[in-house]
Protein backbone atom coordinates (compact mmCIF):
# COMPACT_ATOMS: atom_id res chain seq x y z
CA UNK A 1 0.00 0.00 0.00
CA UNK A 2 1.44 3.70 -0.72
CA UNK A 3 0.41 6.71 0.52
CA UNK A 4 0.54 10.04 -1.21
CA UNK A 5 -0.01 13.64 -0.78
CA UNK A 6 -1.57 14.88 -4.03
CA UNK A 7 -4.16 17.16 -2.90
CA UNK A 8 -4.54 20.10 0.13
CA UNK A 9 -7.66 21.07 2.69
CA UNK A 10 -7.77 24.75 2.68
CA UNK A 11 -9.59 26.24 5.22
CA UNK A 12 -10.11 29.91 5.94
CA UNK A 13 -12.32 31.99 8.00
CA UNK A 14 -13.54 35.28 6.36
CA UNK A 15 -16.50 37.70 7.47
CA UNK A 16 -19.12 36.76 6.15
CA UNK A 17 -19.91 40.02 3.42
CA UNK A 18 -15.96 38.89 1.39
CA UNK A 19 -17.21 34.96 1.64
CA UNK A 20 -17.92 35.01 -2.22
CA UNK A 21 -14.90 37.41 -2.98
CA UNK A 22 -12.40 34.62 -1.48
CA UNK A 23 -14.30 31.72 -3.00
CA UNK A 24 -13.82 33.14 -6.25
CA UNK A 25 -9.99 34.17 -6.08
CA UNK A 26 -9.21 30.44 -4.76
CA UNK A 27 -11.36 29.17 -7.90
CA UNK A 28 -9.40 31.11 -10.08
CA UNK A 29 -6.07 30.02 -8.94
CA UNK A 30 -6.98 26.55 -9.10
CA UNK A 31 -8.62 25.38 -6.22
CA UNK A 32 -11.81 23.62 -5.83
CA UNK A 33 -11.55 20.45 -8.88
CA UNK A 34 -13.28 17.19 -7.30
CA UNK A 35 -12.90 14.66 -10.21
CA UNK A 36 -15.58 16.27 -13.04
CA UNK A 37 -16.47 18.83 -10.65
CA UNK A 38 -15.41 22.36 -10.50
CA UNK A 39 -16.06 25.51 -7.87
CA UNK A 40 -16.21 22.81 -4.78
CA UNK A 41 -16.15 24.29 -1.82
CA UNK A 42 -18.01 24.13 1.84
CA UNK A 43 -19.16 27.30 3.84
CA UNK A 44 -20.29 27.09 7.49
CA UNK A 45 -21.50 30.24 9.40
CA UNK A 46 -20.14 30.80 13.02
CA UNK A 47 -18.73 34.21 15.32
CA UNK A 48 -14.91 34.50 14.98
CA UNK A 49 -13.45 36.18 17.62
CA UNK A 50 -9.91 38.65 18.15
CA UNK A 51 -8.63 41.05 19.97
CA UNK A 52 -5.87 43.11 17.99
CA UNK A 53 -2.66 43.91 19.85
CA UNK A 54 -0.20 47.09 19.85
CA UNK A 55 0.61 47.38 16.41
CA UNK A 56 -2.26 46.28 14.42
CA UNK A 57 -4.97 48.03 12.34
CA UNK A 58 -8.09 45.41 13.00
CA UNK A 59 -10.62 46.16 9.76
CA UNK A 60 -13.37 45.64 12.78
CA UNK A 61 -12.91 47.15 15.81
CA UNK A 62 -10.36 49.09 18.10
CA UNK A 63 -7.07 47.31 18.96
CA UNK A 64 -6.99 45.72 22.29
CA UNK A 65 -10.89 45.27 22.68
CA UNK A 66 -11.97 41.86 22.12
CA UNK A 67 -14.24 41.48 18.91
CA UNK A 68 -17.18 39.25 17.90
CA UNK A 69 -17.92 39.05 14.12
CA UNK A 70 -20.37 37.24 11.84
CA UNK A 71 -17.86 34.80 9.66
CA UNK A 72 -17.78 31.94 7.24
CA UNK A 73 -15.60 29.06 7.39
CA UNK A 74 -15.01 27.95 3.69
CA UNK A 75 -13.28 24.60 2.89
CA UNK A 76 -11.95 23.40 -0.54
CA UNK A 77 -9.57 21.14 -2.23
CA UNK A 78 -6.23 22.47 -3.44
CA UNK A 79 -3.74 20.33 -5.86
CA UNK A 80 0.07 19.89 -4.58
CA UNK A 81 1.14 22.33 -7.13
CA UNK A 82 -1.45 24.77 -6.87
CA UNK A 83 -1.52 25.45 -3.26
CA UNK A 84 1.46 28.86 -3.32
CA UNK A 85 -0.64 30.48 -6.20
CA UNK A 86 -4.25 29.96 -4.19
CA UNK A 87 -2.82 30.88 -1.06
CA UNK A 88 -1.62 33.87 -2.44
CA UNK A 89 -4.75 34.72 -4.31
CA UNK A 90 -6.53 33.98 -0.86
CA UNK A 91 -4.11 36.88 1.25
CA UNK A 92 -4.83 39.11 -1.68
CA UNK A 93 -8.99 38.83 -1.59
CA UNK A 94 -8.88 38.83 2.09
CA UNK A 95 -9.90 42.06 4.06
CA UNK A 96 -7.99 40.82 6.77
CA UNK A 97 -4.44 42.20 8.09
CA UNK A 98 -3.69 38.48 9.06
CA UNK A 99 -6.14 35.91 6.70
CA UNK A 100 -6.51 32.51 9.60
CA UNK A 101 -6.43 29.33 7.29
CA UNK A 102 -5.40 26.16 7.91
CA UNK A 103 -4.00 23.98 5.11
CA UNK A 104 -4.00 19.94 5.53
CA UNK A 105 -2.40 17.30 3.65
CA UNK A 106 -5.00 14.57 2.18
CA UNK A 107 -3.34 11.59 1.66
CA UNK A 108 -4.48 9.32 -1.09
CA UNK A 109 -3.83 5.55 -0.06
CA UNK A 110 -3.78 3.45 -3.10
CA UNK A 111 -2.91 -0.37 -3.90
């Protein structure tokens, strides 16, 4: 049995207003193919929270008061040598000074 790393989770949280705005940058880099299948992705709703330290500029809120906001948690699939040029596209279409994502190896077990 072998097991391979061909494809990348990427998983970002984004208010909820630039959800679409992301999606579509990470499409057009190259995420999202599932087999015949283009544009895959999952969004969840949820409350992100932060508090910005000395030395920030937080797009909501005042630096060192906690914040609440109204976000999406998108998921998609990334190929191996995709995943610079999407998460690049991602930082660019996020409004954030610091985009949170989280990106995960899938590995593919075959015979």
């Amino acid at each position: 049995m072998t097991v391979a790393v061909q494809r990348y989770k990427l998983v970002w949280f984004v208010p909820v207003a630039a959800t679409d705005a992301t999606r579509e940058a990470v499409f057009a880099a190259g995420a999202g193919q599932i087999g015949g299948y283009d544009r895959c992705s999952f969004v969840s709703e949820g409350v992100g929270t932060f508090r910005g330290g000395e030395g920030t500029s937080p797009v909501v809120g005042a630096v060192g008061v906690e914040e609440r906001v109204a976000e999406c948690r998108v998921e998609t699939v990334v190929p191996a040598g995709r995943v610079a040029a999407v998460v690049a596209a991602l930082v660019a279409a996020h409004p954030y000074e610091e985009v949170p994502y989280d990106l995960l190896a899938l590995a593919e077990v075959g015979a």
